[in-house]
C-alpha atoms as a PDB file:
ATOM      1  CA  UNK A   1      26.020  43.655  12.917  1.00  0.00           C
ATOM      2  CA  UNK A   2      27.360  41.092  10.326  1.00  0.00           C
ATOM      3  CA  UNK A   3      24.525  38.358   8.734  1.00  0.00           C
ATOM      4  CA  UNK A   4      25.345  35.774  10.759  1.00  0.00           C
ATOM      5  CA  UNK A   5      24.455  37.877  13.438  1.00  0.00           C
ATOM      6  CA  UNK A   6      21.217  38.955  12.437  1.00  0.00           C
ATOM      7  CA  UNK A   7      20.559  35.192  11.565  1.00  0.00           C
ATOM      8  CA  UNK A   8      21.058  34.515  15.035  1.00  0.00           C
ATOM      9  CA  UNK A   9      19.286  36.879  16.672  1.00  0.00           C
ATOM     10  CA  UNK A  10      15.946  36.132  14.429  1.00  0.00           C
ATOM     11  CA  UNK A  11      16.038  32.748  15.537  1.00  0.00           C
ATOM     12  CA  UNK A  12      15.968  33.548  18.782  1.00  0.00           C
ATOM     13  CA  UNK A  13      13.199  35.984  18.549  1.00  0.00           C
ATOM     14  CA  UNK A  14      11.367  33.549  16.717  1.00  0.00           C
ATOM     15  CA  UNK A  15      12.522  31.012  19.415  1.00  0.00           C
ATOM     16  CA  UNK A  16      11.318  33.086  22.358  1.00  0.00           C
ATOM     17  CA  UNK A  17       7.990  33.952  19.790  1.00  0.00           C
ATOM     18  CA  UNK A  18       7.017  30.276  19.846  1.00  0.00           C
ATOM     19  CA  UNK A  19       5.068  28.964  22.699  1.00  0.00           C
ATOM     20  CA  UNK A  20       7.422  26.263  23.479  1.00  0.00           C
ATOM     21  CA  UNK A  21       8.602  28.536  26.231  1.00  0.00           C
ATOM     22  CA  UNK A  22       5.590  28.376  27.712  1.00  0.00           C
ATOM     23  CA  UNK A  23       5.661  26.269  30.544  1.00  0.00           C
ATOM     24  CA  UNK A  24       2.422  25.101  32.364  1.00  0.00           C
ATOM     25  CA  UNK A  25       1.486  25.866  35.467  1.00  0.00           C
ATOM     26  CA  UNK A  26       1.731  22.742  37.432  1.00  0.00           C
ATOM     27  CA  UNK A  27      -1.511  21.179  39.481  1.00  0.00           C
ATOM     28  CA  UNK A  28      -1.903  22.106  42.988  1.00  0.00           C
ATOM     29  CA  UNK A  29      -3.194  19.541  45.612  1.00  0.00           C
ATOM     30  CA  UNK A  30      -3.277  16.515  43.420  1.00  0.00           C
ATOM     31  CA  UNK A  31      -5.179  13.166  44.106  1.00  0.00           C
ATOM     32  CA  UNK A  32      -3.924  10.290  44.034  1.00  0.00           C
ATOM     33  CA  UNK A  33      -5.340   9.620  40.387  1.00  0.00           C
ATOM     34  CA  UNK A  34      -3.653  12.809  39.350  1.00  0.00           C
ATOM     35  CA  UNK A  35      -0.017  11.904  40.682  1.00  0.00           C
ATOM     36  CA  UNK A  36      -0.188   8.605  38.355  1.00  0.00           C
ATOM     37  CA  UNK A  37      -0.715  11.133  35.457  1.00  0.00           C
ATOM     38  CA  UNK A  38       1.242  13.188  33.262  1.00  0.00           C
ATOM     39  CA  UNK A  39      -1.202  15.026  32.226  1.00  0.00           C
ATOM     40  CA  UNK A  40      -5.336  15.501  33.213  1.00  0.00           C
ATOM     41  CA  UNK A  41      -7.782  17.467  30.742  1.00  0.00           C
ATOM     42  CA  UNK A  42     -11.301  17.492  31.823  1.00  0.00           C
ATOM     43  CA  UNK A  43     -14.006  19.551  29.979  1.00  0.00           C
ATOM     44  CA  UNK A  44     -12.125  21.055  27.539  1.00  0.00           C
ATOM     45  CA  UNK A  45     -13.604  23.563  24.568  1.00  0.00           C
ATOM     46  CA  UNK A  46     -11.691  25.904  22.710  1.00  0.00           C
ATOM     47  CA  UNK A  47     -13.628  28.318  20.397  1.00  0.00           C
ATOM     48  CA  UNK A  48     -12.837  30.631  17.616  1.00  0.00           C
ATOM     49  CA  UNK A  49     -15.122  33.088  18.120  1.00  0.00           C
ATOM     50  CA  UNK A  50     -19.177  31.321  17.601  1.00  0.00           C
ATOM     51  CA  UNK A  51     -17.259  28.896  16.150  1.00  0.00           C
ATOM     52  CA  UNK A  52     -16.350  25.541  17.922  1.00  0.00           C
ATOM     53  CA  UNK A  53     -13.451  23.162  17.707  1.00  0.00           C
ATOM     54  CA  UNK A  54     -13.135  21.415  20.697  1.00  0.00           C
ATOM     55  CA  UNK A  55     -16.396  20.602  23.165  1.00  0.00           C
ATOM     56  CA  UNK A  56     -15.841  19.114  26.320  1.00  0.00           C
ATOM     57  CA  UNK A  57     -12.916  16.852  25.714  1.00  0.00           C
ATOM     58  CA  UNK A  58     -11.791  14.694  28.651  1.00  0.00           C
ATOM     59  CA  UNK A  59      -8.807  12.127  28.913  1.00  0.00           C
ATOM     60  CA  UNK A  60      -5.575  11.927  30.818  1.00  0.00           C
ATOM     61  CA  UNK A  61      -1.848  10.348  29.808  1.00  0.00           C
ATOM     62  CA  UNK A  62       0.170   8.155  32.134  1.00  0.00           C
ATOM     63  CA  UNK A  63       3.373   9.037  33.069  1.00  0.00           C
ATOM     64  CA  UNK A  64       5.584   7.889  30.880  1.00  0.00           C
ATOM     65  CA  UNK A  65       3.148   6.801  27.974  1.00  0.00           C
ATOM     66  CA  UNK A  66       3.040   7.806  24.248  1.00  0.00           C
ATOM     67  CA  UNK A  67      -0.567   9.478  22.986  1.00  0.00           C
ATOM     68  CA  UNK A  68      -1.266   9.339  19.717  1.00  0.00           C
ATOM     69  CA  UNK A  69      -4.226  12.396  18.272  1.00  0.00           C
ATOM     70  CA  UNK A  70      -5.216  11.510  15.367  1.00  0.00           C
ATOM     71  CA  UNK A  71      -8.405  12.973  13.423  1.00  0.00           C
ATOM     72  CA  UNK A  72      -9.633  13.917   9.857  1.00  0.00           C
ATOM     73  CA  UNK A  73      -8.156  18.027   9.065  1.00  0.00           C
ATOM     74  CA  UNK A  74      -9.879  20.678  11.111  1.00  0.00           C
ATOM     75  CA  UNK A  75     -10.845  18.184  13.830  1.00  0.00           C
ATOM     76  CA  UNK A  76      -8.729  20.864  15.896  1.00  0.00           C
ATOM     77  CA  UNK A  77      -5.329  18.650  16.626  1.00  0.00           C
ATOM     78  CA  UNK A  78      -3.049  21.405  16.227  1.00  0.00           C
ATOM     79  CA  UNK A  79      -5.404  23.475  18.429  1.00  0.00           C
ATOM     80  CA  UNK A  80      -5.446  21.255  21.349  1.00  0.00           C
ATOM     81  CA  UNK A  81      -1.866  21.016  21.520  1.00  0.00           C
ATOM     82  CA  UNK A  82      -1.667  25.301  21.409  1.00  0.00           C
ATOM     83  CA  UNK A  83      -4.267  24.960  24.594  1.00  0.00           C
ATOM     84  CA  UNK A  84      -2.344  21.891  26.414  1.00  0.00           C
ATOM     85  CA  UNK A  85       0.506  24.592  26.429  1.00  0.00           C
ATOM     86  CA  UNK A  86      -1.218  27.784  27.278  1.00  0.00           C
ATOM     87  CA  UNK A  87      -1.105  29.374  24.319  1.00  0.00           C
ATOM     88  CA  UNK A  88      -4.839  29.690  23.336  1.00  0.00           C
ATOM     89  CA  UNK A  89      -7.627  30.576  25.676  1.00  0.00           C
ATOM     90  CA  UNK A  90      -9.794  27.858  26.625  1.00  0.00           C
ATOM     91  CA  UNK A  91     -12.344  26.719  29.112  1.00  0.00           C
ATOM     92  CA  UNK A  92     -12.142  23.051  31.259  1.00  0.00           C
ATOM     93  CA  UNK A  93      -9.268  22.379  33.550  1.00  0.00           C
ATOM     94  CA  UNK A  94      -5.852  21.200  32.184  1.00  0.00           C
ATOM     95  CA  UNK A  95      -3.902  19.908  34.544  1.00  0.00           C
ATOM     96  CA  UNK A  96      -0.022  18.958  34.564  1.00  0.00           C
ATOM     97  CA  UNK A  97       1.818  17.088  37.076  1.00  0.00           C
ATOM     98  CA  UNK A  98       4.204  18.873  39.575  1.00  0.00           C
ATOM     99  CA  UNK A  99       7.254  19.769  37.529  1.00  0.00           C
ATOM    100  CA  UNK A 100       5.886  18.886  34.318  1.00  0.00           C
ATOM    101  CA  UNK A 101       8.325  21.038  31.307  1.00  0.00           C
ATOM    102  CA  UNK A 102       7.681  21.067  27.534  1.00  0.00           C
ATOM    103  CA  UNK A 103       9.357  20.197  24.876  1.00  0.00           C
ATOM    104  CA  UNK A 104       6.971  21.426  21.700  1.00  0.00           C
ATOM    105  CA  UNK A 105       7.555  21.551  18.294  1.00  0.00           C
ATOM    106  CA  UNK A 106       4.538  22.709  16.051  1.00  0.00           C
ATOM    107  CA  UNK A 107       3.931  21.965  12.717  1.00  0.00           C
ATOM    108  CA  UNK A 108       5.651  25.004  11.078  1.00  0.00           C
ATOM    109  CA  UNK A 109       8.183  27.175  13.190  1.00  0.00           C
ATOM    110  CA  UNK A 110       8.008  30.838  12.192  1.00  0.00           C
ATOM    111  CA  UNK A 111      11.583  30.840  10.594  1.00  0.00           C
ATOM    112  CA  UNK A 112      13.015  31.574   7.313  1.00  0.00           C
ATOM    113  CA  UNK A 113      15.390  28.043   6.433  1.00  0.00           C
ATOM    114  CA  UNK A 114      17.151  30.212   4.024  1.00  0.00           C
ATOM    115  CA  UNK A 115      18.802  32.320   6.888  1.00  0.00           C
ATOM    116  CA  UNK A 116      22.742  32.164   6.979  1.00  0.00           C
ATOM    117  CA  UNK A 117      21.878  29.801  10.213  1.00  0.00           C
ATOM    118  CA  UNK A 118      23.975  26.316  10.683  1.00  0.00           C
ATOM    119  CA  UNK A 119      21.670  23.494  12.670  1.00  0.00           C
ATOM    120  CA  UNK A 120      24.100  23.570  15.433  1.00  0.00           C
ATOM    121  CA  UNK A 121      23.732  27.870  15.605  1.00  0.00           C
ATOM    122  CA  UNK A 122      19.574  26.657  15.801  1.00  0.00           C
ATOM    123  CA  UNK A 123      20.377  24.659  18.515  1.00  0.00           C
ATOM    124  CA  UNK A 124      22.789  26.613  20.410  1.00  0.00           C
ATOM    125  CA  UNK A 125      20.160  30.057  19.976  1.00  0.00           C
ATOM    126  CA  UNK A 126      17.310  27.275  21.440  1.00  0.00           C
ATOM    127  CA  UNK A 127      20.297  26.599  24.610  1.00  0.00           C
ATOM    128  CA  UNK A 128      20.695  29.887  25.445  1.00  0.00           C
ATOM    129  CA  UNK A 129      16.783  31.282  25.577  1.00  0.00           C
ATOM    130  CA  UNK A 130      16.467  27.925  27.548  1.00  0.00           C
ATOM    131  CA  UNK A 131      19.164  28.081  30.140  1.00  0.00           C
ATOM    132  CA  UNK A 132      20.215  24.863  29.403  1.00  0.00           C
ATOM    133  CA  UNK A 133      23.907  24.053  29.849  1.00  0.00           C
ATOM    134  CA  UNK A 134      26.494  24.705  27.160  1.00  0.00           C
ATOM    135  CA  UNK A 135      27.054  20.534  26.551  1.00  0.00           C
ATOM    136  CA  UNK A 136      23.085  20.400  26.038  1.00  0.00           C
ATOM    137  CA  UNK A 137      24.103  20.870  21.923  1.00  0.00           C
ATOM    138  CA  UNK A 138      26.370  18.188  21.614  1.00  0.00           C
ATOM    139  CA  UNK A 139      24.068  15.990  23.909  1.00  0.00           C
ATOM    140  CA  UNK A 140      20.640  15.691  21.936  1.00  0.00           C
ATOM    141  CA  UNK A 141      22.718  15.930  18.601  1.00  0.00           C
ATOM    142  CA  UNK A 142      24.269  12.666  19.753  1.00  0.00           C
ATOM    143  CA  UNK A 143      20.854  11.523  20.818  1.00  0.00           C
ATOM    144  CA  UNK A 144      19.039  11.854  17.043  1.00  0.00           C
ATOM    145  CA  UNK A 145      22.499  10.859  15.726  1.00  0.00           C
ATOM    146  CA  UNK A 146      22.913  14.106  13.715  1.00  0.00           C
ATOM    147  CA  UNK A 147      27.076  14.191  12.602  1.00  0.00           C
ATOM    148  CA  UNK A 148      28.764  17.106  12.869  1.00  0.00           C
ATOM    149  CA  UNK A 149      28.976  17.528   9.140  1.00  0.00           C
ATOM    150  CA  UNK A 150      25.167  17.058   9.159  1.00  0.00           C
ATOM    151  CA  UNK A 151      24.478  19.643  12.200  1.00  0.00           C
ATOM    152  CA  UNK A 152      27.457  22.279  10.889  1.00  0.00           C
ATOM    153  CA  UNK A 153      25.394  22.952   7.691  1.00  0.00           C
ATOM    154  CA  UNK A 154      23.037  25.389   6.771  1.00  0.00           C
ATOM    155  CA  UNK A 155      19.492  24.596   7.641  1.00  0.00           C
ATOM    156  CA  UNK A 156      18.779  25.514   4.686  1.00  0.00           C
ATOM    157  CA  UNK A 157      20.398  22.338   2.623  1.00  0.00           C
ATOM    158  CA  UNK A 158      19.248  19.713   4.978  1.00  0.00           C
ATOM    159  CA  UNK A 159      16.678  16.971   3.681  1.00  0.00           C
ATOM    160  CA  UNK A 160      13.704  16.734   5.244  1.00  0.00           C
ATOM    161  CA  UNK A 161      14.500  13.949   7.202  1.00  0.00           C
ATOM    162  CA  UNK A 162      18.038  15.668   9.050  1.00  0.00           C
ATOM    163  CA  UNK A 163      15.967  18.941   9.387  1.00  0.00           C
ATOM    164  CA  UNK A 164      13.018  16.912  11.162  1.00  0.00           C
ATOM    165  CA  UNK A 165      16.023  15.216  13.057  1.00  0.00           C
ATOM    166  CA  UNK A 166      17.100  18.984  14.444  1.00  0.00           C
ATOM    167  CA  UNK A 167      13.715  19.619  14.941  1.00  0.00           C
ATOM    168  CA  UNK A 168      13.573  16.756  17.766  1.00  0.00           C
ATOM    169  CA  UNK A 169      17.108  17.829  18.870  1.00  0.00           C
ATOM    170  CA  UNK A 170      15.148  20.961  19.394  1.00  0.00           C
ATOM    171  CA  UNK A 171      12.433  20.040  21.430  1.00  0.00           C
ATOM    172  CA  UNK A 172      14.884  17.586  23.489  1.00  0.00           C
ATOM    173  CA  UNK A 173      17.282  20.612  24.658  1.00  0.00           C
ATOM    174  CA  UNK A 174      16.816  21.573  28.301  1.00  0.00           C
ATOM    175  CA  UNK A 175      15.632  17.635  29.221  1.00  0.00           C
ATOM    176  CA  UNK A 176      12.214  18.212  28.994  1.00  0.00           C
ATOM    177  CA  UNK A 177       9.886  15.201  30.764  1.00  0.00           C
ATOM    178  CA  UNK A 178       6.721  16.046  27.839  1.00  0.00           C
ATOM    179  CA  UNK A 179       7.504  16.046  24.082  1.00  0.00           C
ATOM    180  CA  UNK A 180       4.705  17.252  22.138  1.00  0.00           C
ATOM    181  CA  UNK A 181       5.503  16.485  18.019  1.00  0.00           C
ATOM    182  CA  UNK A 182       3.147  18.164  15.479  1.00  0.00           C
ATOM    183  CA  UNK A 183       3.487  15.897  12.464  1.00  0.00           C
ATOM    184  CA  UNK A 184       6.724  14.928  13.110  1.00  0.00           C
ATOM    185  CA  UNK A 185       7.223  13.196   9.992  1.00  0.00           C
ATOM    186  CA  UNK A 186       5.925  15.909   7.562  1.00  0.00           C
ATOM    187  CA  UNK A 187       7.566  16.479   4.386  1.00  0.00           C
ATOM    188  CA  UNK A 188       9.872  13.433   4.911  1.00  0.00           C
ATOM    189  CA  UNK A 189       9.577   9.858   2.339  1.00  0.00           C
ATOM    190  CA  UNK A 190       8.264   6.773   3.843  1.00  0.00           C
ATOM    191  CA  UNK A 191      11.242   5.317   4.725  1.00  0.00           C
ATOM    192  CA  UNK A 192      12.432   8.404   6.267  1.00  0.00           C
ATOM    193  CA  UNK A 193       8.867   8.493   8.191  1.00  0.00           C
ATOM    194  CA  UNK A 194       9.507   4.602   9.564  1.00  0.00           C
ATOM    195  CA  UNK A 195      12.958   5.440  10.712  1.00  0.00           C
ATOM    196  CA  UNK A 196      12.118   9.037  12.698  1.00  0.00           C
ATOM    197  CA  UNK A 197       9.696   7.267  14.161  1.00  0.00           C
ATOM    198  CA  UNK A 198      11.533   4.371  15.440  1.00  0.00           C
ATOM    199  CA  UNK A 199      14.212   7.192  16.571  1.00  0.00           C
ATOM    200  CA  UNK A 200      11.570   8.995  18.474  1.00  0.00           C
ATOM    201  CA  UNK A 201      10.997   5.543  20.039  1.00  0.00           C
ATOM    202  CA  UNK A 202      14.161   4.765  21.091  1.00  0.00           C
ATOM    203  CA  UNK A 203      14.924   8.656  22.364  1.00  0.00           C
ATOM    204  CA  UNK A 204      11.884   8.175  24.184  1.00  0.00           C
ATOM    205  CA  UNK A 205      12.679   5.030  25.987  1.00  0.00           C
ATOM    206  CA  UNK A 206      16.245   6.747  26.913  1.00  0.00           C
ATOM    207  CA  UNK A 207      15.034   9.622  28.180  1.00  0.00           C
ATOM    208  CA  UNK A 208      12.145   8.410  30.034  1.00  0.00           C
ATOM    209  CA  UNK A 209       9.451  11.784  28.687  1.00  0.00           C
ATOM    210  CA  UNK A 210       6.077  11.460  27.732  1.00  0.00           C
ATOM    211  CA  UNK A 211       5.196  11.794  24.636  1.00  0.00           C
ATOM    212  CA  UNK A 212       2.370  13.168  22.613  1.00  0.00           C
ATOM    213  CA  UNK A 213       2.270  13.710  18.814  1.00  0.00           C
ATOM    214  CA  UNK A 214      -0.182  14.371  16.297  1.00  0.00           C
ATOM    215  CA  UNK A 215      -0.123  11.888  13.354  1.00  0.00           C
ATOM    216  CA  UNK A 216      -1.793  10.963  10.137  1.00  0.00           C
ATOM    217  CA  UNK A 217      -0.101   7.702   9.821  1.00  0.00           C
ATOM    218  CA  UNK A 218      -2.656   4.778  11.050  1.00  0.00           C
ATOM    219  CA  UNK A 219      -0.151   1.625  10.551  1.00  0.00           C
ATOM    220  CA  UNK A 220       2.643   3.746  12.608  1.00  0.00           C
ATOM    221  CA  UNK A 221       0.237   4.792  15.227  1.00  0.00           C
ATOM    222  CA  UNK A 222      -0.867   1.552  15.659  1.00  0.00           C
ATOM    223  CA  UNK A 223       2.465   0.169  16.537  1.00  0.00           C
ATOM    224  CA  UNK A 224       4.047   2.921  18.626  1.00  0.00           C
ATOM    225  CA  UNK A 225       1.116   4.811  20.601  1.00  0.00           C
ATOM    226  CA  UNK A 226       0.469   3.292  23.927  1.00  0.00           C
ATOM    227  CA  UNK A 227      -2.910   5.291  23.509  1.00  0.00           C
ATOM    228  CA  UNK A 228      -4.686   7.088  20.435  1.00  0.00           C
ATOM    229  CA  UNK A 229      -7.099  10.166  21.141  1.00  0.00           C
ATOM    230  CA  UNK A 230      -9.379  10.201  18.057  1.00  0.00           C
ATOM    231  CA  UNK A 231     -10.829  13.694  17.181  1.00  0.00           C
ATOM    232  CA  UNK A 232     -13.682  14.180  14.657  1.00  0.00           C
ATOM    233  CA  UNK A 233     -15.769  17.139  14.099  1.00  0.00           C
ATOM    234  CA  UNK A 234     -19.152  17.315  15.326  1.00  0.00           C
ATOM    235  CA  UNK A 235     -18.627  14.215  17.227  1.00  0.00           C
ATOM    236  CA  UNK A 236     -17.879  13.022  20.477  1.00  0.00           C
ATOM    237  CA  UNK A 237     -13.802  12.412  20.823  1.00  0.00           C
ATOM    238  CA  UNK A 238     -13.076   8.716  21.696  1.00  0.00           C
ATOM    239  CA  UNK A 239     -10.174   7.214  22.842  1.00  0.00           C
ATOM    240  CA  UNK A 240      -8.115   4.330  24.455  1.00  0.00           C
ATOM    241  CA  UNK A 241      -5.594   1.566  23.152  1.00  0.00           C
ATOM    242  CA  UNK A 242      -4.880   1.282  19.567  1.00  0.00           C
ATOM    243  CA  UNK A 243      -6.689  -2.273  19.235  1.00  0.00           C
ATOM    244  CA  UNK A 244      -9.657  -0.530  20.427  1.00  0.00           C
ATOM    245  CA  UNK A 245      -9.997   2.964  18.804  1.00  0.00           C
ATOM    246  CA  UNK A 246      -7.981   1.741  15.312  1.00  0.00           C
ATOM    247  CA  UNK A 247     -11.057  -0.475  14.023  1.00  0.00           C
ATOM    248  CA  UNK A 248     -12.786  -0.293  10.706  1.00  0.00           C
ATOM    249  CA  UNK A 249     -16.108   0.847  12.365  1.00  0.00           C
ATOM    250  CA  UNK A 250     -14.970   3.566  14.597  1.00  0.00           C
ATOM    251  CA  UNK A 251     -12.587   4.900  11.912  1.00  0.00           C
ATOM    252  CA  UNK A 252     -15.580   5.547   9.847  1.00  0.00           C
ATOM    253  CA  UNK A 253     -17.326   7.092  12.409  1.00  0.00           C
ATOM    254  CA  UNK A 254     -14.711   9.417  12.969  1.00  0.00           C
ATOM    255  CA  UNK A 255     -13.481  10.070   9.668  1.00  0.00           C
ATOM    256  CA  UNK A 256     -16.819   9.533   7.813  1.00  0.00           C
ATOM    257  CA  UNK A 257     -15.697   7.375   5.210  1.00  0.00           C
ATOM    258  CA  UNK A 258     -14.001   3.659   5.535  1.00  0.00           C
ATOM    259  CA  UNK A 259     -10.594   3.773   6.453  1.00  0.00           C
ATOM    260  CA  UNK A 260      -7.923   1.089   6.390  1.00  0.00           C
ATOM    261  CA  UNK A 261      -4.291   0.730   7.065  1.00  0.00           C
ATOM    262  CA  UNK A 262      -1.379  -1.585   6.616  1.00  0.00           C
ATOM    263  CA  UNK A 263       1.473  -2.205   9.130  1.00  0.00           C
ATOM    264  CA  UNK A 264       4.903  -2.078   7.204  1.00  0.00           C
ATOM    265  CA  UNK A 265       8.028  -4.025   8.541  1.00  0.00           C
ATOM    266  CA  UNK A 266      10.048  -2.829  11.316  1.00  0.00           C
ATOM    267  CA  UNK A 267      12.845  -0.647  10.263  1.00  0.00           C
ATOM    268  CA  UNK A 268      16.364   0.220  11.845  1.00  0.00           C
ATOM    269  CA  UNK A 269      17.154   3.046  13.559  1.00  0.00           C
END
């Protein structure tokens, strides 16, 4: 078997390793409540253990609507998206809509960026474990406006912000109607940051998914979530609108310390 081979074939075993293929069961004799909603947690804890990182969480998301989770580190954000997909045990009901499929991409993905692997090869091994259709490649490259000369290198040699680019390309093959984004701006410059997230934005509105990410960035929050879960540990998780939750007061009181942020000017896409 030659390298690029090999290269291949651990991506896809890291691929089909990662619980993005995972897809959640979908809710059985919804309400009318429920069918408005993308997605219904109720009652929610997830422990390691004695130890406890979520207690008896409850919200929903709208079809259609952007949530923002935002908390201080080890307010378990990274955990409750691993339970919203199935791939931790945990006790409460999650519920998703009929027909509900994921696109997830986590905050690290278990795979070396110094394999012999092209972004287009990452994509294509992500098509295949998928099913998706053979044009699905060329379709969400177009989408995050990745070039061919961008997508045809290595992995390796991409800057952060063309590799966090692939990354969505990633999580978009397949047409999924959920996006869940771990950090989606991590290890990228601010500029980098304003213009992924305005991408995400747009890609969003195209595609018509809801989407939920996990963000430390209060002024970008502020602008693009529709909603903003606030998680804090020891303390009751609060959330609605971003005029409401993003205040001095109950930043404090979930962060423990005073918190401000400043809104920066729109940037292109």
């Amino acid at each position: 078997m030659c390298r690029l081979d090999e290269a291949l074939l651990a991506a896809e075993v890291a691929l089909m390793a990662d619980p993005t293929f995972r897809q959640p069961r979908a809710s059985r004799g919804e309400t009318a409540a429920q069918a408005l909603s993308a997605l219904e947690v109720e009652h929610l804890s997830v422990s390691f253990g004695r130890i406890p990182v979520i207690g008896d969480l409850t919200f929903s998301v709208p079809h259609g609507a952007t949530l923002a989770v935002i908390g201080p580190n080890g307010s378990g954000k990274t955990v409750l998206f691993k339970a919203l997909i199935g791939s931790i045990p945990y006790d409460g009901s999650i519920r998703w809509a009929a027909g509900t499929t994921i696109g997830y991409v986590p905050q690290k993905l278990d795979i070396e960026r110094d394999l012999p692997l092209t972004g287009q090869d990452f994509l294509r091994a992500r098509a295949a474990v998928s099913g998706a259709p053979a044009g699905d490649v060329a379709r969400v490259t177009a989408l995050v406006k990745l070039s061919r000369e961008i997508v045809t290198q290595p992995i390796g040699t991409l800057s952060g912000g063309h590799f966090q680019r692939l990354l969505l390309a990633f999580a978009l093959v397949g047409r999924p109607n959920v996006l869940l984004f771990d950090e989606p701006t991590a290890g990228v410059d601010e500029p980098a940051e304003e213009r992924l997230y305005a991408m995400i934005r747009r890609v969003q509105e195209e595609e018509r998914f809801t989407l939920l990410l996990i963000s430390h960035e209060l002024s970008i929050v502020y602008r693009y979530a529709t909603s903003v879960l606030c998680l804090s540990r020891g303390r009751p998780a609060l959330s609605g609108p971003p005029l409401e939750i993003l205040t001095p007061a109950k930043l404090q009181e979930v962060y423990g310390a005073p918190l401000s942020f400043h809104l920066h000017e729109e940037h292109s896409n």
